[in-house]
PDB file of N, CA and C in Angstrom:
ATOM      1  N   UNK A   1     100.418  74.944  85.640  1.00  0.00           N
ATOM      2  CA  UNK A   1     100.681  73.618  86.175  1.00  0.00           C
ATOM      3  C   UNK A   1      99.370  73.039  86.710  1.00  0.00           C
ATOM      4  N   UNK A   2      99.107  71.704  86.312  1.00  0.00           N
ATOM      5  CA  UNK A   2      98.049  71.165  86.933  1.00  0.00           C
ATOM      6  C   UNK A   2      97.807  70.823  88.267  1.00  0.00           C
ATOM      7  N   UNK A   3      97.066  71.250  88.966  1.00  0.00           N
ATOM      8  CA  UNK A   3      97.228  71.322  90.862  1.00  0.00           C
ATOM      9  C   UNK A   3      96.144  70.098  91.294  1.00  0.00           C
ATOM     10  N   UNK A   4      96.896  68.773  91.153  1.00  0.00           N
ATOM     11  CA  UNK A   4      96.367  67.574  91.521  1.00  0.00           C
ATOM     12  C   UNK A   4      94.844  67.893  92.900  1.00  0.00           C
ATOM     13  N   UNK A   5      95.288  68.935  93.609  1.00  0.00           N
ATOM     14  CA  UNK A   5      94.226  69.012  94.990  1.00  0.00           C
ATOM     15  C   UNK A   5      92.903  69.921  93.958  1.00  0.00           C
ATOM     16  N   UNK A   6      93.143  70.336  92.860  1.00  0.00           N
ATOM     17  CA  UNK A   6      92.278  71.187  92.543  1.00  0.00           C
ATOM     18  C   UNK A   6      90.900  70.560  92.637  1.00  0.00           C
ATOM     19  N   UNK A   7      91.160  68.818  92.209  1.00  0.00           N
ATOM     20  CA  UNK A   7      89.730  68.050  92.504  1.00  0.00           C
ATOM     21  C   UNK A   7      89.193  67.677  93.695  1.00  0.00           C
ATOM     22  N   UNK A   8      90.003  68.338  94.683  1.00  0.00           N
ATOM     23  CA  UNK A   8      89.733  67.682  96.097  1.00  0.00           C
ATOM     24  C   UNK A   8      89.458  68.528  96.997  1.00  0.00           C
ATOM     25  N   UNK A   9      88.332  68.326  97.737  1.00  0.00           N
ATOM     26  CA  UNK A   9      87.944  68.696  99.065  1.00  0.00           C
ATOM     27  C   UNK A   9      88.204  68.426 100.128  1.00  0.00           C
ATOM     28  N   UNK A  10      89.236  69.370 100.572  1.00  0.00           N
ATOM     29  CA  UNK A  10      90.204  68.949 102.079  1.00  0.00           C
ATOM     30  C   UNK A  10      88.928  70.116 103.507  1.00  0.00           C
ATOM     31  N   UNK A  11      87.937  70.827 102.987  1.00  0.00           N
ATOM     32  CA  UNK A  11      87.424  71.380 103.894  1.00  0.00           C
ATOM     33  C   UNK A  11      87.099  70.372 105.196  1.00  0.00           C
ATOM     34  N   UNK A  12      87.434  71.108 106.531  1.00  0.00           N
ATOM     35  CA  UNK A  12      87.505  70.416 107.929  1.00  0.00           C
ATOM     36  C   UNK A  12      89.150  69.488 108.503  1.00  0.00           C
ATOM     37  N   UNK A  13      89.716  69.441 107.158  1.00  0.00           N
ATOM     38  CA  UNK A  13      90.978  68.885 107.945  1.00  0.00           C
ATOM     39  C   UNK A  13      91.818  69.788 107.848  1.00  0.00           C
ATOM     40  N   UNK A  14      92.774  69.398 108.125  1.00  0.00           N
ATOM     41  CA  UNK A  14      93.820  70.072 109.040  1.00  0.00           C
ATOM     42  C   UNK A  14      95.572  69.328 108.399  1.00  0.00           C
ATOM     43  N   UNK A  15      95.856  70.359 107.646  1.00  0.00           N
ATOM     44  CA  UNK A  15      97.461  70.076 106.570  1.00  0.00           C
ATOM     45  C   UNK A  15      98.438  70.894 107.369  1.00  0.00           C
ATOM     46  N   UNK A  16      99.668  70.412 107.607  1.00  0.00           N
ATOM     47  CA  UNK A  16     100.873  70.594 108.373  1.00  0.00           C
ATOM     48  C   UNK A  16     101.996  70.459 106.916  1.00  0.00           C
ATOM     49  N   UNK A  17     102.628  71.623 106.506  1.00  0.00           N
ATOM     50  CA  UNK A  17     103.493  71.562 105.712  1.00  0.00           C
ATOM     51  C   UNK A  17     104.650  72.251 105.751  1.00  0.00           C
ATOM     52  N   UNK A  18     105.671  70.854 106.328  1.00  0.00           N
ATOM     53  CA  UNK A  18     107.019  71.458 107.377  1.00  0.00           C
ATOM     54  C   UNK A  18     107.816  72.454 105.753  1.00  0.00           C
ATOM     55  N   UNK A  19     108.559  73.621 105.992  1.00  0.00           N
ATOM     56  CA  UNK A  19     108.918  74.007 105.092  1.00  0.00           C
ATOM     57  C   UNK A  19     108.071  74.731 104.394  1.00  0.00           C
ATOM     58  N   UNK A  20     106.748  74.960 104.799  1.00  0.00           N
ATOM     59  CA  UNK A  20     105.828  76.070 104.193  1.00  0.00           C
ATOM     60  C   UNK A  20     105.627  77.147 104.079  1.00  0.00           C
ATOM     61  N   UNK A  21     106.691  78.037 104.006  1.00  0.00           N
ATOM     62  CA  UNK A  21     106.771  79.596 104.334  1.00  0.00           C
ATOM     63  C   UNK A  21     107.702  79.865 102.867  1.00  0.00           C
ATOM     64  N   UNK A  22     108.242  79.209 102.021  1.00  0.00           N
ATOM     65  CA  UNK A  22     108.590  79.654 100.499  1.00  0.00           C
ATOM     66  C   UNK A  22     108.797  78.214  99.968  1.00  0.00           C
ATOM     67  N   UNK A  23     108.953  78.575  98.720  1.00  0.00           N
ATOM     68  CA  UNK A  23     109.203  77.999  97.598  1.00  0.00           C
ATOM     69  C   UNK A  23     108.388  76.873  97.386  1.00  0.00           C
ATOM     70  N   UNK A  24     108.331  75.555  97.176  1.00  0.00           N
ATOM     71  CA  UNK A  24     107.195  74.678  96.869  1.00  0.00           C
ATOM     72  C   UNK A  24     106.458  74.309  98.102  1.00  0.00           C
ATOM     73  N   UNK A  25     107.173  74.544  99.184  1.00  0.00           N
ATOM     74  CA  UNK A  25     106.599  74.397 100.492  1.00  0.00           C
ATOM     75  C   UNK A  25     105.016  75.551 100.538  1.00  0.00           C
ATOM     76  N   UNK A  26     105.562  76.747  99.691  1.00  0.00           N
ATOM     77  CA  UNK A  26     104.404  77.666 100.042  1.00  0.00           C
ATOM     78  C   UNK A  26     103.502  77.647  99.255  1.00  0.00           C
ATOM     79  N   UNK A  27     103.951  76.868  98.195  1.00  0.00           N
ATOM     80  CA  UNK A  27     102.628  76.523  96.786  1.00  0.00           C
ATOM     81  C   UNK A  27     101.742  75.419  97.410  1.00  0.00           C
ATOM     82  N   UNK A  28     102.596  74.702  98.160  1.00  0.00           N
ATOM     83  CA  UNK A  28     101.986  73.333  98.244  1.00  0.00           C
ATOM     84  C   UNK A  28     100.719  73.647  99.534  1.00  0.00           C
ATOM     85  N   UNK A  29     101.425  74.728 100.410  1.00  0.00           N
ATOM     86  CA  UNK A  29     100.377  75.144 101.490  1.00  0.00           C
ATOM     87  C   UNK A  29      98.847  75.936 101.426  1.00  0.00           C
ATOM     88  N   UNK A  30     100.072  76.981  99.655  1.00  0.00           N
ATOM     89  CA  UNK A  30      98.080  77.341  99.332  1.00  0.00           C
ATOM     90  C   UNK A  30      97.258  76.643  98.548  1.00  0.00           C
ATOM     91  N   UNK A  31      97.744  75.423  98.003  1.00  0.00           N
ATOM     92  CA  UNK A  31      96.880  74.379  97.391  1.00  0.00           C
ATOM     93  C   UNK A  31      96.012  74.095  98.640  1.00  0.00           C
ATOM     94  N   UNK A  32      96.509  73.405  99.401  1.00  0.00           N
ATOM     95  CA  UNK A  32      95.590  72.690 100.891  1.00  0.00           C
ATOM     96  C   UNK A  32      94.749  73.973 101.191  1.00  0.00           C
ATOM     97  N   UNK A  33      95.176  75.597 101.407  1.00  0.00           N
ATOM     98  CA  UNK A  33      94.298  76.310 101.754  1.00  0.00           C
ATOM     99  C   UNK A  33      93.316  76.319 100.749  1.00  0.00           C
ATOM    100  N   UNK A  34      93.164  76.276  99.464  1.00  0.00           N
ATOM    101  CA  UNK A  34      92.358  76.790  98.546  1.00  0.00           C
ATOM    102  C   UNK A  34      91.480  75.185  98.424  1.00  0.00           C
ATOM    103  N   UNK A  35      92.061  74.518  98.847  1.00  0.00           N
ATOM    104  CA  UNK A  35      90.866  72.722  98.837  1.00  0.00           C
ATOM    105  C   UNK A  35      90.396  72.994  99.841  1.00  0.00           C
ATOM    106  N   UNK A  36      90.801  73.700 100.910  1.00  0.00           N
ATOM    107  CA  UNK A  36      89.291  74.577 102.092  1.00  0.00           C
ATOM    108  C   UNK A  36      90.144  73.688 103.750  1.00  0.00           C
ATOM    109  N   UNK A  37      91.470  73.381 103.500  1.00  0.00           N
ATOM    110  CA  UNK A  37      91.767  73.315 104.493  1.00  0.00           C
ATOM    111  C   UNK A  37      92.643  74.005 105.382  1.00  0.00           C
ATOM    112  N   UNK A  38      92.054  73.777 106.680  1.00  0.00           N
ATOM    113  CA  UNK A  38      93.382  74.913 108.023  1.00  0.00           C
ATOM    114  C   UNK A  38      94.432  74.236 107.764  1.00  0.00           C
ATOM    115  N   UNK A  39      95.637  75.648 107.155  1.00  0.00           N
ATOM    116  CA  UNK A  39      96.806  75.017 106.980  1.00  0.00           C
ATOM    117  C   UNK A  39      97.566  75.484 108.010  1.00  0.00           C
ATOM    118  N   UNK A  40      98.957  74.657 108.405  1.00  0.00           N
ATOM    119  CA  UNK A  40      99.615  74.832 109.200  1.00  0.00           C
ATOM    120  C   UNK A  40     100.979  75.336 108.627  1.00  0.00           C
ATOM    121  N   UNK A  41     101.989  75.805 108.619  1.00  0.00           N
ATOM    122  CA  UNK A  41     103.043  75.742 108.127  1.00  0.00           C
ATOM    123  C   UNK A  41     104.201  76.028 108.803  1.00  0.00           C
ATOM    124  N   UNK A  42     105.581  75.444 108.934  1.00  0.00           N
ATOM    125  CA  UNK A  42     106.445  75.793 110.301  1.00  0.00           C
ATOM    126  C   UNK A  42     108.292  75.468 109.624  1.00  0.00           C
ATOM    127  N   UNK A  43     109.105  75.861 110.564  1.00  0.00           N
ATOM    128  CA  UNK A  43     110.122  76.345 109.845  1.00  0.00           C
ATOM    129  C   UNK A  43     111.280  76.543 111.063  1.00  0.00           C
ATOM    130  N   UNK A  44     112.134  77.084 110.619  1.00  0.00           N
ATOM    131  CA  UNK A  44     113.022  77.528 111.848  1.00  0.00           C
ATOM    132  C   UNK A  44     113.191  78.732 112.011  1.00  0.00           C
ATOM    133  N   UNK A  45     112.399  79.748 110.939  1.00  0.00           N
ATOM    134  CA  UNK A  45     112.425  81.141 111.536  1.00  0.00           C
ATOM    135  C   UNK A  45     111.084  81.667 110.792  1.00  0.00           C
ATOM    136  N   UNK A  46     110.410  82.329 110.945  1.00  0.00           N
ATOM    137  CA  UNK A  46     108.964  82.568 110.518  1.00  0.00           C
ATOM    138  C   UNK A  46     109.134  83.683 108.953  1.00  0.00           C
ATOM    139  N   UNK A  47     108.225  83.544 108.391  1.00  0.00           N
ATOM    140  CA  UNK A  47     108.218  84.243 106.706  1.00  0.00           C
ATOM    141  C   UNK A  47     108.869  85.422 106.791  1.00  0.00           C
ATOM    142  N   UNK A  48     109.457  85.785 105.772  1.00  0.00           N
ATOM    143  CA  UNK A  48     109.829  87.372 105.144  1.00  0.00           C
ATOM    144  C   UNK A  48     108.323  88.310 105.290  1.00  0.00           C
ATOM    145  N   UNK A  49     107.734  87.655 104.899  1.00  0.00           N
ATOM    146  CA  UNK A  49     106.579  89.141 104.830  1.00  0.00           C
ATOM    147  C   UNK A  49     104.953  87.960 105.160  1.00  0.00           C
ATOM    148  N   UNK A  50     104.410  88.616 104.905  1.00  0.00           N
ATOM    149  CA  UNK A  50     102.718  88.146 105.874  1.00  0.00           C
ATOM    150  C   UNK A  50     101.937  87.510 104.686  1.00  0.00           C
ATOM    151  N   UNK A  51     102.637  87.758 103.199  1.00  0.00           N
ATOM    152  CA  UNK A  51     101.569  87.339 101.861  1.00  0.00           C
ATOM    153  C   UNK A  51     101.190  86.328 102.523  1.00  0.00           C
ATOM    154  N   UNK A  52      99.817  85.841 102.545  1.00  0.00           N
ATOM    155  CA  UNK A  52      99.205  84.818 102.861  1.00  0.00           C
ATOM    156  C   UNK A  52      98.474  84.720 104.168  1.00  0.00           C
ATOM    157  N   UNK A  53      99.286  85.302 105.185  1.00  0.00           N
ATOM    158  CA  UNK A  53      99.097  85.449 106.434  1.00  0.00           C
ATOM    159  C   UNK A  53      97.634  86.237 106.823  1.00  0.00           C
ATOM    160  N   UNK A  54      96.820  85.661 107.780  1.00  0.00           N
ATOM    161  CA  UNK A  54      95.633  86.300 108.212  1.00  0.00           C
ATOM    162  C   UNK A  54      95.280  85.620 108.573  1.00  0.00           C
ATOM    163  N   UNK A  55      93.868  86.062 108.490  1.00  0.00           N
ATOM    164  CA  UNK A  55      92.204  85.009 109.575  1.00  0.00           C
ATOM    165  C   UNK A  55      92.601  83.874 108.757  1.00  0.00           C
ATOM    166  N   UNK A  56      92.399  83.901 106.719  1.00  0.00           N
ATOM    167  CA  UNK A  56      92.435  82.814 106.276  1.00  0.00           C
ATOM    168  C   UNK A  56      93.938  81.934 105.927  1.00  0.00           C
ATOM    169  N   UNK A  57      94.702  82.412 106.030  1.00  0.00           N
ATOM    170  CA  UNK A  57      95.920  82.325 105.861  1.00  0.00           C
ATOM    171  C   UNK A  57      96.564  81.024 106.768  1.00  0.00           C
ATOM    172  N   UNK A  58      97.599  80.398 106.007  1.00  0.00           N
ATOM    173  CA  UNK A  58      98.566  79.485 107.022  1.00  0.00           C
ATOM    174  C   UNK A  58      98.921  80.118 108.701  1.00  0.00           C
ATOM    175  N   UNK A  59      98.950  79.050 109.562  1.00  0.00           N
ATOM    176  CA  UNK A  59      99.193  79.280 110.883  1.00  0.00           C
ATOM    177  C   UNK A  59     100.676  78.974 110.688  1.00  0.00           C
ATOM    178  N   UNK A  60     101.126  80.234 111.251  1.00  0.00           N
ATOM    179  CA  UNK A  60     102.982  79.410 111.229  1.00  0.00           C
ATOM    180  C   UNK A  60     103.341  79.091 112.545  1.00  0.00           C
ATOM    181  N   UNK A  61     104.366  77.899 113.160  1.00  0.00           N
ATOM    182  CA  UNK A  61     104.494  77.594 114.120  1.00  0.00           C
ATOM    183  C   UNK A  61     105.509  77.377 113.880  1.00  0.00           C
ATOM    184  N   UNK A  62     106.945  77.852 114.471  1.00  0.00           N
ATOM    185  CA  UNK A  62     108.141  77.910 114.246  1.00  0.00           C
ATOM    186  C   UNK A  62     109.046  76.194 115.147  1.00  0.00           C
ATOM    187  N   UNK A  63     109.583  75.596 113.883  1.00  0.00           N
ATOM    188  CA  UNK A  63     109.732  74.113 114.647  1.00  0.00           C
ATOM    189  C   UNK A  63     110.905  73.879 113.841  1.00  0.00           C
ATOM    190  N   UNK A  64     111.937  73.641 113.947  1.00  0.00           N
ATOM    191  CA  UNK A  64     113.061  72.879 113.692  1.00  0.00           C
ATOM    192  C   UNK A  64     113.042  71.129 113.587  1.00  0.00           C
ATOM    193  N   UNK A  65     112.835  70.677 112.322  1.00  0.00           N
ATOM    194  CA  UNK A  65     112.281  68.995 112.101  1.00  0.00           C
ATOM    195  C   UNK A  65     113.343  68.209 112.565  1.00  0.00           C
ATOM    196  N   UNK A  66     114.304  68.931 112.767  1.00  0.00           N
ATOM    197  CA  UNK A  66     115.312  68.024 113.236  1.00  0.00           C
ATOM    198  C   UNK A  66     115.294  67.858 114.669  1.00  0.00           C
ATOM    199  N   UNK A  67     114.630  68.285 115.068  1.00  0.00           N
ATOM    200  CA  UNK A  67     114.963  68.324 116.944  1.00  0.00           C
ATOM    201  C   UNK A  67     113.367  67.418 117.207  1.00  0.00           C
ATOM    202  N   UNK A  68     113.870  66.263 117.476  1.00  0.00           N
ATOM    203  CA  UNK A  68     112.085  65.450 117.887  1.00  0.00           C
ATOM    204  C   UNK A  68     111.549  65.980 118.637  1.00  0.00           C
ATOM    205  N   UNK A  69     111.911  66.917 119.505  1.00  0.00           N
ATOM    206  CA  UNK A  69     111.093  67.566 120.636  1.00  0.00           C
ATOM    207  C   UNK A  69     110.756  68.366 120.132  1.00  0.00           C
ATOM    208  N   UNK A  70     110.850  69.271 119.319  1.00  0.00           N
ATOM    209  CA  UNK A  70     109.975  70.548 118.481  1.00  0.00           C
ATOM    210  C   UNK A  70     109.174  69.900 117.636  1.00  0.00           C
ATOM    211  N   UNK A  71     109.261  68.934 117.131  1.00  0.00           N
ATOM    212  CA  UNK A  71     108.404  68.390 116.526  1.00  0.00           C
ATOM    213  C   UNK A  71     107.011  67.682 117.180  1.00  0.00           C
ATOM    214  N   UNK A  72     107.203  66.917 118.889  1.00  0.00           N
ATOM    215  CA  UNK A  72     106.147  66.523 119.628  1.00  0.00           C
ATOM    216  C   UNK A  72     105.787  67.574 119.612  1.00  0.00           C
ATOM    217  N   UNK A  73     106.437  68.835 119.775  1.00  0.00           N
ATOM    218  CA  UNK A  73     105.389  70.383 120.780  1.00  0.00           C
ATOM    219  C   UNK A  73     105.083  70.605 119.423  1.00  0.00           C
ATOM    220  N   UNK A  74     104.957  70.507 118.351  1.00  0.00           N
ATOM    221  CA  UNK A  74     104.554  71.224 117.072  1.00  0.00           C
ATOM    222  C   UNK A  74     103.289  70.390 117.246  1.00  0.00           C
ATOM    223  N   UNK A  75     103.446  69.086 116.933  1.00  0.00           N
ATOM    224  CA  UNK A  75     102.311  68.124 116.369  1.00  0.00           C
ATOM    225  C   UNK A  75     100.970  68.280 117.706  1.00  0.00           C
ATOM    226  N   UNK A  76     101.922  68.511 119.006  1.00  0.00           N
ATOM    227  CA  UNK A  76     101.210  69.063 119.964  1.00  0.00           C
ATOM    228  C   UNK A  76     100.193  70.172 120.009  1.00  0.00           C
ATOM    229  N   UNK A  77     100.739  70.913 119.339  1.00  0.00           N
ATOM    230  CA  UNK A  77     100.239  72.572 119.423  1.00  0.00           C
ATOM    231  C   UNK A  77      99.121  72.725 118.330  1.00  0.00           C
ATOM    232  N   UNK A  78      99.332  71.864 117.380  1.00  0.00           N
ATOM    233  CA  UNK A  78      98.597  71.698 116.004  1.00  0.00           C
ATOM    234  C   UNK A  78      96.922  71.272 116.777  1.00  0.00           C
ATOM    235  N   UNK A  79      97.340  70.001 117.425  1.00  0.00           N
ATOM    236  CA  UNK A  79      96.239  69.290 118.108  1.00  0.00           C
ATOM    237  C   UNK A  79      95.206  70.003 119.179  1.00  0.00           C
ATOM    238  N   UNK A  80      96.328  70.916 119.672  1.00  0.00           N
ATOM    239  CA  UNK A  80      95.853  72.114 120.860  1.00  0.00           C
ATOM    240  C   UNK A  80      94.660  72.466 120.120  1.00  0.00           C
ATOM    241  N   UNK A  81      95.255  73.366 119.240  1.00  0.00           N
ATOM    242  CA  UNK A  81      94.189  74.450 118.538  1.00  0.00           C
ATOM    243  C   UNK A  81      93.519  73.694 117.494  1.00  0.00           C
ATOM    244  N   UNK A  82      93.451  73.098 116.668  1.00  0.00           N
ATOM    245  CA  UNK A  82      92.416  72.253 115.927  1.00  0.00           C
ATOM    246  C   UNK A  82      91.829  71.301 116.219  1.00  0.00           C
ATOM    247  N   UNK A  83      92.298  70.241 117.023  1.00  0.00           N
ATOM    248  CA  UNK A  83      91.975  69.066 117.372  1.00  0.00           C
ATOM    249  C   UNK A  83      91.948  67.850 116.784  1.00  0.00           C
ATOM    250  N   UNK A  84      93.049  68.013 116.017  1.00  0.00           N
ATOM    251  CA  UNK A  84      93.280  67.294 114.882  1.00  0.00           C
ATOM    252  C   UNK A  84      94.413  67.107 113.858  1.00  0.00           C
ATOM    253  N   UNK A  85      94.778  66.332 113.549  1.00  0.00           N
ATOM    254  CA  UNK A  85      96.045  66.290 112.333  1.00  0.00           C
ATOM    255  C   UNK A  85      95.688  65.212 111.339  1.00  0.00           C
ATOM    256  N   UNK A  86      95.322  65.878 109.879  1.00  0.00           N
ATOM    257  CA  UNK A  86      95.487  64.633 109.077  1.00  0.00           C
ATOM    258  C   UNK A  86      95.984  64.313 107.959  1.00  0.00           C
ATOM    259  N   UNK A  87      96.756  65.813 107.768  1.00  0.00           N
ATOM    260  CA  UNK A  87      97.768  65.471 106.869  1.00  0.00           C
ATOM    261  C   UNK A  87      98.820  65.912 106.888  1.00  0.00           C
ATOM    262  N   UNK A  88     100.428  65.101 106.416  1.00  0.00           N
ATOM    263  CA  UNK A  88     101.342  65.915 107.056  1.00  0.00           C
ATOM    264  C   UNK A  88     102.312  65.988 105.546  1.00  0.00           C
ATOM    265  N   UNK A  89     102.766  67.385 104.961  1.00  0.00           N
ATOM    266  CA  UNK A  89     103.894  66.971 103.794  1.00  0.00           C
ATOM    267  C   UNK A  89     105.079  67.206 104.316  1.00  0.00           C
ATOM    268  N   UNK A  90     105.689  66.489 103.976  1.00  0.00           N
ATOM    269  CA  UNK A  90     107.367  67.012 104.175  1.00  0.00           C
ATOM    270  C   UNK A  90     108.180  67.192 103.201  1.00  0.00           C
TER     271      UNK A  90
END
């Protein structure tokens, strides 16, 4: 499959991809990692297993999109530790 980010340089920003712990959510998260950006990824219960997980790996932050208040403390927490948000998939 052709991976539209393959031409793009996301190094220094910062990708939030609610639903990023399987299925296109987790393709779509190691695209952003492999264009060189800190990915974020969050959910309502954290991954089956760690594939991906490490120094370079998605940050998971466990957030329920439906509750707006997990979502301020998410977008919050994102900002904490990077200082930054600039892209968000849903």
């Amino acid at each position: 499959m052709n991976n539209p980010l393959n031409s793009s340089d996301h190094t220094g920003r910062v990708a939030l991809v609610t639903g990023g712990t399987k299925g296109i959510g987790r393709h779509i998260a190691a695209a952003y990692a492999a264009a060189g950006a800190s990915v974020v990824v969050c959910g309502r219960t954290p991954p089956d297993d760690s594939a991906g997980a490490g120094e370079d790996g998605p940050t998971f932050i466990a957030c329920d999109v439906r509750e707006p208040e997990q979502v301020d403390a998410l977008v919050d927490a994102i900002v904490e530790r990077f200082g930054r948000l600039d892209v968000a998939v849903n």
